[in-house]
Protein backbone atom coordinates (compact mmCIF):
# COMPACT_ATOMS: atom_id res chain seq x y z
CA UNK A 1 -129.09 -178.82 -120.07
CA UNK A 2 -125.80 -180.59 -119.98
CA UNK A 3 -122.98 -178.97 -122.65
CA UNK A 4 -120.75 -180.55 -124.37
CA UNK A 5 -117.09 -179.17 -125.31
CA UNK A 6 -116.75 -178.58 -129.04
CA UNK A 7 -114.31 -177.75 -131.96
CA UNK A 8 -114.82 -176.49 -135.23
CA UNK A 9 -111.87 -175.75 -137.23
CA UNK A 10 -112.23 -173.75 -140.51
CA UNK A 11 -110.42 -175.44 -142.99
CA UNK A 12 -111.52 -173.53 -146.33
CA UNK A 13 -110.03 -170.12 -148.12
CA UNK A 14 -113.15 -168.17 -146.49
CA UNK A 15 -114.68 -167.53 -143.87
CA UNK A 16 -117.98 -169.34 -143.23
CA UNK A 17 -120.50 -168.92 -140.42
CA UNK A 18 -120.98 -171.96 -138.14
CA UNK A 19 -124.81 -171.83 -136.72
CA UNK A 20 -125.49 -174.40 -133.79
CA UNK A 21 -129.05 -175.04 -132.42
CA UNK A 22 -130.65 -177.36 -130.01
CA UNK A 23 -133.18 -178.07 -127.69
CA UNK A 24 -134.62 -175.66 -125.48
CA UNK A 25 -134.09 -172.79 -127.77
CA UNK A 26 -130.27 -172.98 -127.58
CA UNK A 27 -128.62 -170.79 -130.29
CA UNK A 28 -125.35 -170.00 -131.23
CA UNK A 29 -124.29 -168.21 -134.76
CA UNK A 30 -120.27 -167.48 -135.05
CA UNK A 31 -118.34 -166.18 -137.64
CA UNK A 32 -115.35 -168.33 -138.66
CA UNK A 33 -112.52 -166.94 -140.49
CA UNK A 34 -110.17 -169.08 -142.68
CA UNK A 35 -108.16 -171.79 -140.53
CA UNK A 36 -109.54 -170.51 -137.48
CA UNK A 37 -110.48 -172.69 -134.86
CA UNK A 38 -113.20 -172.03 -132.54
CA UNK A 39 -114.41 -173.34 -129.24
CA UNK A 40 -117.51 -173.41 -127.70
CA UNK A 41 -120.11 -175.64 -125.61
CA UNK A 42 -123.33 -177.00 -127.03
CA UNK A 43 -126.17 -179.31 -125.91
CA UNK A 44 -125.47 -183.43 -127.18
CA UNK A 45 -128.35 -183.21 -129.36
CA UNK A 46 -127.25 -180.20 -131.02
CA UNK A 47 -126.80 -179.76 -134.73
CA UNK A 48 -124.30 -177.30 -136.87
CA UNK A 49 -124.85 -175.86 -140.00
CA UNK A 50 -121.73 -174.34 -141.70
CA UNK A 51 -123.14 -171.76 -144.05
CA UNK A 52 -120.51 -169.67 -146.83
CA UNK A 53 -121.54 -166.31 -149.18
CA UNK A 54 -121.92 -168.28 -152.92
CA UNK A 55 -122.47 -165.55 -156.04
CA UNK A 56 -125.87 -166.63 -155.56
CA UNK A 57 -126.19 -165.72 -152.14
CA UNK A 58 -125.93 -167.94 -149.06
CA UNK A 59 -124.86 -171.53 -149.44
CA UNK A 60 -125.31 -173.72 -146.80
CA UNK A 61 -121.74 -175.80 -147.28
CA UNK A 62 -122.26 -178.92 -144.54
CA UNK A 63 -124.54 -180.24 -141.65
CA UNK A 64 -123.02 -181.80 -138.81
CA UNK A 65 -124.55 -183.37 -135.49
CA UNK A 66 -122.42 -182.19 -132.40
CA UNK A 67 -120.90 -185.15 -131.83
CA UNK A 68 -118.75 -185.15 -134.85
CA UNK A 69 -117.46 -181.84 -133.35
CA UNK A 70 -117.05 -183.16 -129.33
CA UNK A 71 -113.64 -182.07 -128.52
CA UNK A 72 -113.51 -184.03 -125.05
CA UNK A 73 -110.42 -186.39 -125.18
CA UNK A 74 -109.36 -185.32 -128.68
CA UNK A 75 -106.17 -184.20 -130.00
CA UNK A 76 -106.39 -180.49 -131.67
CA UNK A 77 -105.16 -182.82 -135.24
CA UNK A 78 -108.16 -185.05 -134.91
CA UNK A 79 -111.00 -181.76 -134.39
CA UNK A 80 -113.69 -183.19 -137.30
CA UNK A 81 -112.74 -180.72 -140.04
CA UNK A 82 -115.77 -180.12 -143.24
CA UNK A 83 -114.38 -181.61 -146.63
């Protein structure tokens, strides 16, 4: 299984919990505090969820494929950031 470098920078007011899974039963679950940026290797055909704590309980916020998050050649100003 071939990883990837990624980046996921936090970009909201709270902290959020970034959840990437891929084949062969790869998992990762981090949390993320506000304007943190965090590092980590995944699989190419991996996928992110970015999840938050709503009133209403969890809220699942964005869904990203790894690629968006590839951090191989990038600047640290150009790391794919959730709107």
């Amino acid at each position: 299984m071939a990883s990837n470098p990624c980046t996921y920078r936090n970009s909201q007011d709270r902290m959020v919990i970034m959840r990437c899974f891929g084949a062969e039963q790869f998992y990762l679950e981090r949390v993320v505090f506000p304007f943190e940026i965090l590092s980590f290797s995944a699989p190419a055909d991996a996928e992110i969820e970015i999840w938050t704590h709503g009133l209403g309980g969890p809220e699942l916020l964005e869904t990203l494929p790894v690629s968006e998050l590839t951090s191989e050649g990038q600047e640290l100003d150009r790391v794919a950031v959730p709107a």
